[in-house]
N, C-alpha and C. Protein backbone atom coordinates (compact mmCIF):
# COMPACT_ATOMS: atom_id res chain seq x y z
N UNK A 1 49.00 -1.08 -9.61
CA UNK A 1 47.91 -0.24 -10.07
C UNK A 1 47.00 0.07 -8.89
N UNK A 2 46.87 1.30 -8.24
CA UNK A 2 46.08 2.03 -7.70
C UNK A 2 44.39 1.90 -7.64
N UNK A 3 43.77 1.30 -6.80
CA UNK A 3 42.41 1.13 -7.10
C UNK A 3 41.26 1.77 -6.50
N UNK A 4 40.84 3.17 -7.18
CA UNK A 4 40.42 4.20 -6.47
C UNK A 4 39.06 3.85 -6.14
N UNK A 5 38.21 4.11 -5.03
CA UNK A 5 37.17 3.67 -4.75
C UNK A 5 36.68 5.19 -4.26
N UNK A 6 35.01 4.88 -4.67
CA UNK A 6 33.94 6.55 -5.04
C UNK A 6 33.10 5.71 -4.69
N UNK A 7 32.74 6.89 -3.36
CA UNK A 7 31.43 6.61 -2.56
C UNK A 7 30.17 7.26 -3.88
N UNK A 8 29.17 6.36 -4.14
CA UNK A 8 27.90 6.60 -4.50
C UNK A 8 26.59 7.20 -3.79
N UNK A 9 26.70 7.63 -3.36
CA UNK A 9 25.24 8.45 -3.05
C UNK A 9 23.92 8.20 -3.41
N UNK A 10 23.04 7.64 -2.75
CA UNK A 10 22.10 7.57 -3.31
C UNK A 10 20.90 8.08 -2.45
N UNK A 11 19.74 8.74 -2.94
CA UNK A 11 19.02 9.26 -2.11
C UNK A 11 18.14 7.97 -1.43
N UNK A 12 17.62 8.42 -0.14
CA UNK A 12 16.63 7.29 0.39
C UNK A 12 15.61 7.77 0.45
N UNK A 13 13.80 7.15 0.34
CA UNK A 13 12.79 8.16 0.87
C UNK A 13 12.19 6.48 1.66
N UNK A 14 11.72 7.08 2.20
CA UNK A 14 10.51 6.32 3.28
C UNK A 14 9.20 6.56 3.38
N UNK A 15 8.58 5.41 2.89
CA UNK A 15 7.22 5.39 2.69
C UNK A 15 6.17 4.57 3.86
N UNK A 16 4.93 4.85 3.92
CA UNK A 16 4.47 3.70 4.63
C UNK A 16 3.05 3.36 3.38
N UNK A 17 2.77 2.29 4.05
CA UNK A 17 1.59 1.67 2.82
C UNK A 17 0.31 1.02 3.93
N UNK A 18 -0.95 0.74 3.30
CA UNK A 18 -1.55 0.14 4.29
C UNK A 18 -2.47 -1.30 3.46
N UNK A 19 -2.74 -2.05 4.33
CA UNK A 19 -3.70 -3.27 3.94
C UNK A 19 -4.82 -3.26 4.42
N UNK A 20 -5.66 -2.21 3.51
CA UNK A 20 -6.65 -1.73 4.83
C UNK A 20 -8.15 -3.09 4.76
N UNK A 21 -8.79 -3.59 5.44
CA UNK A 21 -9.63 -4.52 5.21
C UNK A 21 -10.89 -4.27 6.09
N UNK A 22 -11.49 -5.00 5.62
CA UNK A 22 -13.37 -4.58 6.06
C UNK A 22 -13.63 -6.12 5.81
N UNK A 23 -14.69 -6.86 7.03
CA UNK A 23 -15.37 -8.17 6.18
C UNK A 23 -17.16 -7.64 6.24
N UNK A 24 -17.30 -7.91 5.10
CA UNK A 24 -18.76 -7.67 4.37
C UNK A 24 -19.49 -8.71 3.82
N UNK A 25 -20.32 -9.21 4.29
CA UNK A 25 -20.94 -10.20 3.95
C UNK A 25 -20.32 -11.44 3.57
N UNK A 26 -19.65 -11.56 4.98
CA UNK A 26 -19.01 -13.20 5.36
C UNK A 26 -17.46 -13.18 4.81
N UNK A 27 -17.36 -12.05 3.57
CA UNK A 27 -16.28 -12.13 3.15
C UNK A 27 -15.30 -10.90 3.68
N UNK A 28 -14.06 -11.08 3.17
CA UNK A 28 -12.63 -10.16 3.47
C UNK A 28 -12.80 -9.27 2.10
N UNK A 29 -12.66 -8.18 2.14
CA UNK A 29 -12.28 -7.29 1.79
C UNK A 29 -11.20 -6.21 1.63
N UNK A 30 -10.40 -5.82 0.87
CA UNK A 30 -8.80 -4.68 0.83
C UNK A 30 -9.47 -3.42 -0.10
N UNK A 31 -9.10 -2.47 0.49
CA UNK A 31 -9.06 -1.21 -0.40
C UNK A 31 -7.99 -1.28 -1.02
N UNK A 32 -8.27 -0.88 -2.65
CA UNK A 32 -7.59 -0.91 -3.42
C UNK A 32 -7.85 0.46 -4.14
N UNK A 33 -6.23 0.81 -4.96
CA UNK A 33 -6.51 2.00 -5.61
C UNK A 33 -5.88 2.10 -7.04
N UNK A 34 -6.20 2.68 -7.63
CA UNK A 34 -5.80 2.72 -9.16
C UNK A 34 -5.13 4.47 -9.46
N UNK A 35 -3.57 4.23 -9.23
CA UNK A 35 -3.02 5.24 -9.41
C UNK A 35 -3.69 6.49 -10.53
N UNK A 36 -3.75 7.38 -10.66
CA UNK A 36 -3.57 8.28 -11.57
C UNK A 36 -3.16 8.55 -12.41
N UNK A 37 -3.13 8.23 -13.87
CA UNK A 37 -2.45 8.20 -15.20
C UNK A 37 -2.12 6.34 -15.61
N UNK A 38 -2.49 5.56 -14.69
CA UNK A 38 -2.23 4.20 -14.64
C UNK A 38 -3.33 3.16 -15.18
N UNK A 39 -3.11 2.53 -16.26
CA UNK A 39 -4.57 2.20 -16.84
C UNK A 39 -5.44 1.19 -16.14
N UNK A 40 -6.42 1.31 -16.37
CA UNK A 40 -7.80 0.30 -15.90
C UNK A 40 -6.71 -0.82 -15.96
N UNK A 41 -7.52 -1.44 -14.41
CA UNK A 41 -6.44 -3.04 -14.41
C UNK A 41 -5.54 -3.06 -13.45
N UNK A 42 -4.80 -1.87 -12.92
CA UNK A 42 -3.70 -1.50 -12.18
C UNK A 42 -4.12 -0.86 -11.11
N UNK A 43 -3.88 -1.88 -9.84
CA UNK A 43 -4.03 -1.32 -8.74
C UNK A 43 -3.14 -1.99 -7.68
N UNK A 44 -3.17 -1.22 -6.91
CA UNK A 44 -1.98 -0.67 -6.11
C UNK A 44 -2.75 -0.51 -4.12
N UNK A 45 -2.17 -0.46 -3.55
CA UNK A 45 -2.37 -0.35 -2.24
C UNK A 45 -2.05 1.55 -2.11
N UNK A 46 -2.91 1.92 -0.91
CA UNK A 46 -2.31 3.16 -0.39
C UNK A 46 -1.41 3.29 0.28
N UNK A 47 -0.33 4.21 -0.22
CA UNK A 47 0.85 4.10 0.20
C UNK A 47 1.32 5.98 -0.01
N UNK A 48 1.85 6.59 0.51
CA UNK A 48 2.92 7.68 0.65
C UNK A 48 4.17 7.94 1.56
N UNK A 49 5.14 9.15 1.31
CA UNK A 49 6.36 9.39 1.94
C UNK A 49 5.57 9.69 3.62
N UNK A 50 6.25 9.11 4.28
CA UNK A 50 6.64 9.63 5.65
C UNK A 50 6.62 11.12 5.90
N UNK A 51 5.34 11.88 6.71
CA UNK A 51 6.04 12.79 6.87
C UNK A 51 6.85 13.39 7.92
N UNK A 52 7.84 14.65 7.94
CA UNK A 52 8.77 14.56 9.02
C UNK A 52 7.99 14.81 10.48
N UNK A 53 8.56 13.90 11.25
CA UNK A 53 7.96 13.94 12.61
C UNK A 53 6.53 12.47 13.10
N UNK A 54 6.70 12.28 11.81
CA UNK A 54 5.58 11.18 11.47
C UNK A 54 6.09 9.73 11.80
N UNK A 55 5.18 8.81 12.41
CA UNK A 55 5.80 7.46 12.42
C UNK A 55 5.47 7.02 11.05
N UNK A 56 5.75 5.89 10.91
CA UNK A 56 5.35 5.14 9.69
C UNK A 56 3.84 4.58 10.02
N UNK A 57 4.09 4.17 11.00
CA UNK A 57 2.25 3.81 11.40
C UNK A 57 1.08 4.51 11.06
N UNK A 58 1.42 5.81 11.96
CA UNK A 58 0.44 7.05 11.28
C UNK A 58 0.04 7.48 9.82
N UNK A 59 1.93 7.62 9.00
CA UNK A 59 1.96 7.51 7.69
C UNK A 59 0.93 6.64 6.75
N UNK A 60 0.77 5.39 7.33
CA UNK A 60 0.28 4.83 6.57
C UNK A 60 -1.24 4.53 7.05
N UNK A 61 -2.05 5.23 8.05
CA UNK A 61 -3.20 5.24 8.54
C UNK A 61 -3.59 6.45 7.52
N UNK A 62 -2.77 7.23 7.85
CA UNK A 62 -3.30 8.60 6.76
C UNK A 62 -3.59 8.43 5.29
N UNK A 63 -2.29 7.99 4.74
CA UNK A 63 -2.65 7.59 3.32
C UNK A 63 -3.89 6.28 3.34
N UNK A 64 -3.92 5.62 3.56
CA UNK A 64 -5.17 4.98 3.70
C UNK A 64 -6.65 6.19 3.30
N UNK A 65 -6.52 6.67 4.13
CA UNK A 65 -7.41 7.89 4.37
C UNK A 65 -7.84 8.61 3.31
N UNK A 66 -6.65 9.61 3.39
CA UNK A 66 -6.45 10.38 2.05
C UNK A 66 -6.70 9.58 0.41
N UNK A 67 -6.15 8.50 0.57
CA UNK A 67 -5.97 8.00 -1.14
C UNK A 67 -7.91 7.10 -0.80
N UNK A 68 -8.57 6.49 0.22
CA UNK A 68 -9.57 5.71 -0.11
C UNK A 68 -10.71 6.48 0.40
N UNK A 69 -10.74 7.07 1.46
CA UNK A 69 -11.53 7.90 2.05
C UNK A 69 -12.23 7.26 3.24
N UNK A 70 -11.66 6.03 3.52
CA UNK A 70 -11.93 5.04 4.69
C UNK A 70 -10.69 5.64 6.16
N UNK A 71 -11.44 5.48 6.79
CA UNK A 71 -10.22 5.65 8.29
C UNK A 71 -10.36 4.42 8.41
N UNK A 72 -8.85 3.92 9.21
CA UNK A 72 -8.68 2.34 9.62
C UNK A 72 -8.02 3.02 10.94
N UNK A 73 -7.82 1.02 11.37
CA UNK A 73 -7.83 1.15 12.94
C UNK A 73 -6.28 0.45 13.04
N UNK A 74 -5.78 0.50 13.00
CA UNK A 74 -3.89 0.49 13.09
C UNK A 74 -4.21 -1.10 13.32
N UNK A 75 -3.63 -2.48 13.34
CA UNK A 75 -3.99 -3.46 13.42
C UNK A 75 -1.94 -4.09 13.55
N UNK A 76 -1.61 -4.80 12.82
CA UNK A 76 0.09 -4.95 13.20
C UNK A 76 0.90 -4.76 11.48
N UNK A 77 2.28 -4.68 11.73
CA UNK A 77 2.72 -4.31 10.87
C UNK A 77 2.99 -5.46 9.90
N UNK A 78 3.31 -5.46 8.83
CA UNK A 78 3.04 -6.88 7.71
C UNK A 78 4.55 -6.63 7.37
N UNK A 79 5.46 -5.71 6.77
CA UNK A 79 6.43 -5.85 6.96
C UNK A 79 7.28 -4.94 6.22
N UNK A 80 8.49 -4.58 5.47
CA UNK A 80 8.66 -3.48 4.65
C UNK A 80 9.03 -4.38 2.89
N UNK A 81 8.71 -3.23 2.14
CA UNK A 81 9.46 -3.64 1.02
C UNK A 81 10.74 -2.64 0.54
N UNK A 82 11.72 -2.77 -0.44
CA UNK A 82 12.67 -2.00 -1.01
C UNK A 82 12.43 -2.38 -1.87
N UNK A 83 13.04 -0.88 -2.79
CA UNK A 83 13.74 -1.26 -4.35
C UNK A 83 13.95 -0.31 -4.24
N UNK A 84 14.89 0.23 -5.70
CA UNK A 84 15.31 1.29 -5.99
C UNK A 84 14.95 1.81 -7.30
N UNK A 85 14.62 2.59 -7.33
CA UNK A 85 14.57 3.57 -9.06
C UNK A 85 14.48 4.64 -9.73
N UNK A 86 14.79 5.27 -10.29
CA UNK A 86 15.89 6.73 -10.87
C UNK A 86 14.29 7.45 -10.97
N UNK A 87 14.52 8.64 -10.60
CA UNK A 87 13.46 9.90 -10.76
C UNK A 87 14.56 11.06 -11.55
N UNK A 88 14.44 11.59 -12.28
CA UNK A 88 15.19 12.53 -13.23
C UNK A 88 16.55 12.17 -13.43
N UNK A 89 17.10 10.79 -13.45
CA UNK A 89 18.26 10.81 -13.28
C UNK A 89 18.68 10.23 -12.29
N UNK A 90 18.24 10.67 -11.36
CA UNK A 90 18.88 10.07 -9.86
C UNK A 90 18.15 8.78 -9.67
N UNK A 91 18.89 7.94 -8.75
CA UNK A 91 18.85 6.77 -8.24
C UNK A 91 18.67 7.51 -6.67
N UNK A 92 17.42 6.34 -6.60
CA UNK A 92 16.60 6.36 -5.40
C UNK A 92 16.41 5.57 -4.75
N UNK A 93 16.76 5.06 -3.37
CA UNK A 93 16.74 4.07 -2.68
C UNK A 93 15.19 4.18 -1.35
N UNK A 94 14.70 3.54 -2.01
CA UNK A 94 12.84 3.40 -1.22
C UNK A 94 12.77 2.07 -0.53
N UNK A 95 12.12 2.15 0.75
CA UNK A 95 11.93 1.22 1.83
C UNK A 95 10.38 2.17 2.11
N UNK A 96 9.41 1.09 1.88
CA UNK A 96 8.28 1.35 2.07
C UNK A 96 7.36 0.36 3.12
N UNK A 97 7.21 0.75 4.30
CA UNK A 97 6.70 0.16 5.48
C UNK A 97 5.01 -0.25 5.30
N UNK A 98 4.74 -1.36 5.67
CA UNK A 98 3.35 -1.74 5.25
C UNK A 98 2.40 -2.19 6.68
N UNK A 99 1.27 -2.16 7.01
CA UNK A 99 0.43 -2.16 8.11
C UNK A 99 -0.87 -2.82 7.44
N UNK A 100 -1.16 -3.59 8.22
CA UNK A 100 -2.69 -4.52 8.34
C UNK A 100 -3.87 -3.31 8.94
N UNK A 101 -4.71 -2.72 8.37
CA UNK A 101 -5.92 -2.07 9.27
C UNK A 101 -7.18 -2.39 8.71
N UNK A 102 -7.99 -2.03 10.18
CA UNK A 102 -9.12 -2.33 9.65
C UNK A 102 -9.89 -1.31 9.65
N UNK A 103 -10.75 -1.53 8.91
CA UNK A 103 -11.88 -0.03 8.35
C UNK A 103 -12.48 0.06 9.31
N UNK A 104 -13.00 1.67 10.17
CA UNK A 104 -13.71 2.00 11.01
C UNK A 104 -14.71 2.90 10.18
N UNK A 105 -14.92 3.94 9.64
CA UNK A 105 -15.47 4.75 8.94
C UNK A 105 -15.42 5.28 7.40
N UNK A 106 -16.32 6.05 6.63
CA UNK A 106 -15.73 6.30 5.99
C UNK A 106 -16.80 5.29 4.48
N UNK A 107 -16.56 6.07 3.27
CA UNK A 107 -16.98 5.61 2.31
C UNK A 107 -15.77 5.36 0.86
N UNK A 108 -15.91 4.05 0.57
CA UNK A 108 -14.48 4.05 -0.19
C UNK A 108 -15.01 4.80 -1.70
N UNK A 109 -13.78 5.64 -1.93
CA UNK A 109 -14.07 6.69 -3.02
C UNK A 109 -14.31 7.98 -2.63
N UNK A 110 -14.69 8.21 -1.50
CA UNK A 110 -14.94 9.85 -1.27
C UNK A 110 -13.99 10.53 -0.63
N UNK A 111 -12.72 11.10 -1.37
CA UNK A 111 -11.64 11.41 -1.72
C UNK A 111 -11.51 12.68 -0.77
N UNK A 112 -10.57 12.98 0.01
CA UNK A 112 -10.71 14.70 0.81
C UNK A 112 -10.09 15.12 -0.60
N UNK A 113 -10.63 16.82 -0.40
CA UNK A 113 -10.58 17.58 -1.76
C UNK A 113 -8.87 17.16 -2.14
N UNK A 114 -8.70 17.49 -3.42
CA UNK A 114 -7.01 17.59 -3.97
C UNK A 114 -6.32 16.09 -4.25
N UNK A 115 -7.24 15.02 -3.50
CA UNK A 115 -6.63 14.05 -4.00
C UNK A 115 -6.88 12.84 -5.38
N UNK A 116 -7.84 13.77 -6.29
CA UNK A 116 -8.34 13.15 -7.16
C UNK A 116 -7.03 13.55 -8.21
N UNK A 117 -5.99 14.38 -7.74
CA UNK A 117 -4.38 14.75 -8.68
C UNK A 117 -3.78 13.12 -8.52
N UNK A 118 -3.74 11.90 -7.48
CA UNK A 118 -2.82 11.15 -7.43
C UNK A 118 -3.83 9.64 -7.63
N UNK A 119 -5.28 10.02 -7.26
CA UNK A 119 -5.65 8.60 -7.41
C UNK A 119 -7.29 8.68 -8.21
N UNK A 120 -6.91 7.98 -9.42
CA UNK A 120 -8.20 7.54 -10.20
C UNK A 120 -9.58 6.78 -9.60
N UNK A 121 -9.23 6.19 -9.04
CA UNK A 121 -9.94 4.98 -8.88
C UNK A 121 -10.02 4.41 -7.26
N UNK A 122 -11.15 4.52 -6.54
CA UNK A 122 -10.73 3.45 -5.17
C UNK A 122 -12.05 1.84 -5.14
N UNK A 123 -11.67 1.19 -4.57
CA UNK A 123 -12.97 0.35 -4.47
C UNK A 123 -12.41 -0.92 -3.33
N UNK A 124 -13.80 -1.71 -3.30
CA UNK A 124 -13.16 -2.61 -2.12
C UNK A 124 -12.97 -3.97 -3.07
N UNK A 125 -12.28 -4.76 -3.33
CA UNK A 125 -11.50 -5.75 -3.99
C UNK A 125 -11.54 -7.06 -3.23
N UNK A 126 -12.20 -7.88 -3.25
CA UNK A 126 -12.11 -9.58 -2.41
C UNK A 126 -10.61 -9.85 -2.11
N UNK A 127 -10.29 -10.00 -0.52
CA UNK A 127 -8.77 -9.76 -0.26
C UNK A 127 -8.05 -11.56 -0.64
N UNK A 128 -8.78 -12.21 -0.91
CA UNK A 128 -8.38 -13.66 -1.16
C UNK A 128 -7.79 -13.25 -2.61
N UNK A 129 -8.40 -12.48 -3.20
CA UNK A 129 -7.58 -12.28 -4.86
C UNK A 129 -6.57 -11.39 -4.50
N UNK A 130 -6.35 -10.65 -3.45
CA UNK A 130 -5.13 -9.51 -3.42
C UNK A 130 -3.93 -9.64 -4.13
N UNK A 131 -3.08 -10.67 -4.14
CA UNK A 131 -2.39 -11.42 -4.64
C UNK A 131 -2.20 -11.38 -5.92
N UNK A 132 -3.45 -11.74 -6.97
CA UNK A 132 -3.19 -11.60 -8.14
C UNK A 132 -3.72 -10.11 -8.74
N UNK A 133 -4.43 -9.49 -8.34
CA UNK A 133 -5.06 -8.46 -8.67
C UNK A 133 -4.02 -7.09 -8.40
N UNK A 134 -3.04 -7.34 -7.58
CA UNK A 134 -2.40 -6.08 -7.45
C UNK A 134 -1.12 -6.03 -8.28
N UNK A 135 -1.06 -5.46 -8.68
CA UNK A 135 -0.03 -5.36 -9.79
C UNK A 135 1.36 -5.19 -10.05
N UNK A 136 1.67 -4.40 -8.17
CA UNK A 136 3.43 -4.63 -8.07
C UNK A 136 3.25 -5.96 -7.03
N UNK A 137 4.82 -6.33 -6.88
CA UNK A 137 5.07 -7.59 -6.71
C UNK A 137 5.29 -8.02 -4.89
N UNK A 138 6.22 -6.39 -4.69
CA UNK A 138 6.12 -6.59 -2.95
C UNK A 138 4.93 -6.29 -2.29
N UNK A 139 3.92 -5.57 -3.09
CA UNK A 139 2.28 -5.28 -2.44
C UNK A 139 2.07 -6.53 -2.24
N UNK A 140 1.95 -7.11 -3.15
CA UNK A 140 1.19 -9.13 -4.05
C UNK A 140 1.74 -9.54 -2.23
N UNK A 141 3.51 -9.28 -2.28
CA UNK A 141 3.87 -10.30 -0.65
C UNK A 141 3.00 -9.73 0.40
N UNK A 142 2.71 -8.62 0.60
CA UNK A 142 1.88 -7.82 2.02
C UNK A 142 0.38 -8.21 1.92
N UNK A 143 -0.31 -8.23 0.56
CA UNK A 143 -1.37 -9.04 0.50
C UNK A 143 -1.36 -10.51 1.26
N UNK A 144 -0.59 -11.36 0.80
CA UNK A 144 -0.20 -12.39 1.52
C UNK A 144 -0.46 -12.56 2.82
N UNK A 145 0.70 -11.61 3.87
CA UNK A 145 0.41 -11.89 4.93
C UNK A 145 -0.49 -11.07 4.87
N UNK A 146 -1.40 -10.46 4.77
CA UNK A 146 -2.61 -9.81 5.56
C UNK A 146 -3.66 -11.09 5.60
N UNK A 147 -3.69 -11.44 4.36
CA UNK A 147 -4.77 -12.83 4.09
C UNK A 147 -4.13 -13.70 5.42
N UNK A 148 -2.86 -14.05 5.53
CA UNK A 148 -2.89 -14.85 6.60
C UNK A 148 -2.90 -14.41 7.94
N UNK A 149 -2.98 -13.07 8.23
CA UNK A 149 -3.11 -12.34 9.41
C UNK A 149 -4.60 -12.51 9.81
N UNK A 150 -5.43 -12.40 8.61
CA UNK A 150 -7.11 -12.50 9.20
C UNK A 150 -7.28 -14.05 9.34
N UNK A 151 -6.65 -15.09 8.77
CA UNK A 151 -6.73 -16.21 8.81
C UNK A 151 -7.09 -16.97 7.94
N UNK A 152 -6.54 -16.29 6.56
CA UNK A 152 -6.71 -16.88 5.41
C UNK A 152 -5.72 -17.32 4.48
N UNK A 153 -6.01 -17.94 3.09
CA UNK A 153 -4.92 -18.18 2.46
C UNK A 153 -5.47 -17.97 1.02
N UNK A 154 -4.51 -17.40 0.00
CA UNK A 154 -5.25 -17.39 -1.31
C UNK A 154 -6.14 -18.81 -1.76
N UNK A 155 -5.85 -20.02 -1.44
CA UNK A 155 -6.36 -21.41 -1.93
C UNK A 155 -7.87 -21.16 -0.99
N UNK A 156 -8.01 -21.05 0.02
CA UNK A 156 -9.46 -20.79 0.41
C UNK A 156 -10.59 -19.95 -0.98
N UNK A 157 -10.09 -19.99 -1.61
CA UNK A 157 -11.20 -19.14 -2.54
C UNK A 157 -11.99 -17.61 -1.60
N UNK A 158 -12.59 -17.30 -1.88
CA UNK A 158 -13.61 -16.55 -1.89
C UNK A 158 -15.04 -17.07 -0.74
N UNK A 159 -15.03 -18.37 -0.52
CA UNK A 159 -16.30 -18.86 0.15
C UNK A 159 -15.95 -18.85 1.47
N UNK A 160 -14.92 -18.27 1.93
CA UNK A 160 -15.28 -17.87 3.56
C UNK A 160 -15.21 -16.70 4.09
């Protein structure tokens, strides 16, 4: 018996994401965002596709930008995540690149025009809770190391 083998196809996109952080009154701080159509409770890191000609670095300095209204200062990379999952049907293969920055300017929430279509909600979030407060699971890991990139750990609480 003949055992025919069929290449699958699957599309890839490439994203970058950022961990953007500020310390404010002794404490760590992450911009956080609350997708668009996504209920109170759900938040998410800034993250979009790569665009062409774009590093991922930049990618994800921009969305920072665009989705919080903070500019950050490129800081090191935390690491990538994957998964995959169907948009009309199709199966989609996503690798989304993630970056540590830190806030230089900028007021969180004041959105450049057009982007109040993708994001509800921005604010700055105590980065010691990042972890539990963000709601997908490979963000929760990039929270992680960012907390231990500034020199922290979720068990430190909040008091440093």
């Amino acid at each position: 018996m003949a055992r025919e083998c069929y290449k699958v196809w699957v599309r890839r996109e490439f994203s970058a994401g950022v961990v953007l952080v500020r310390r404010m009154r002794g404490r760590w701080w992450f911009a956080a965002v609350r997708p668009q159509g996504k209920p109170e409770g759900t938040w998410a890191l800034p993250k979009g596709l790569v665009d062409p000609g774009e590093a991922p670095a930049e990618a994800a300095i921009r969305e920072g930008f665009e989705e919080t209204g903070v500019a950050g200062r490129l800081d090191e990379k935390l690491g990538d995540v994957r998964y995959v999952y169907t948009w009309k049907g199709e199966r989609v293969f996503k690798v989304v690149s993630f970056f540590l920055a830190h806030a230089r300017r900028g007021r969180i929430g004041d959105l450049p025009p057009g982007m109040e279509v993708e994001v509800a909600e921005a604010r700055w979030l105590p980065l010691v809770d990042a972890p539990k407060q963000l709601s997908y699971s490979g963000e929760k890991q990039m929270a992680e190391r960012a907390l231990a990139a500034v020199g922290l750990s979720p068990s430190e609480g909040a008091s440093r």
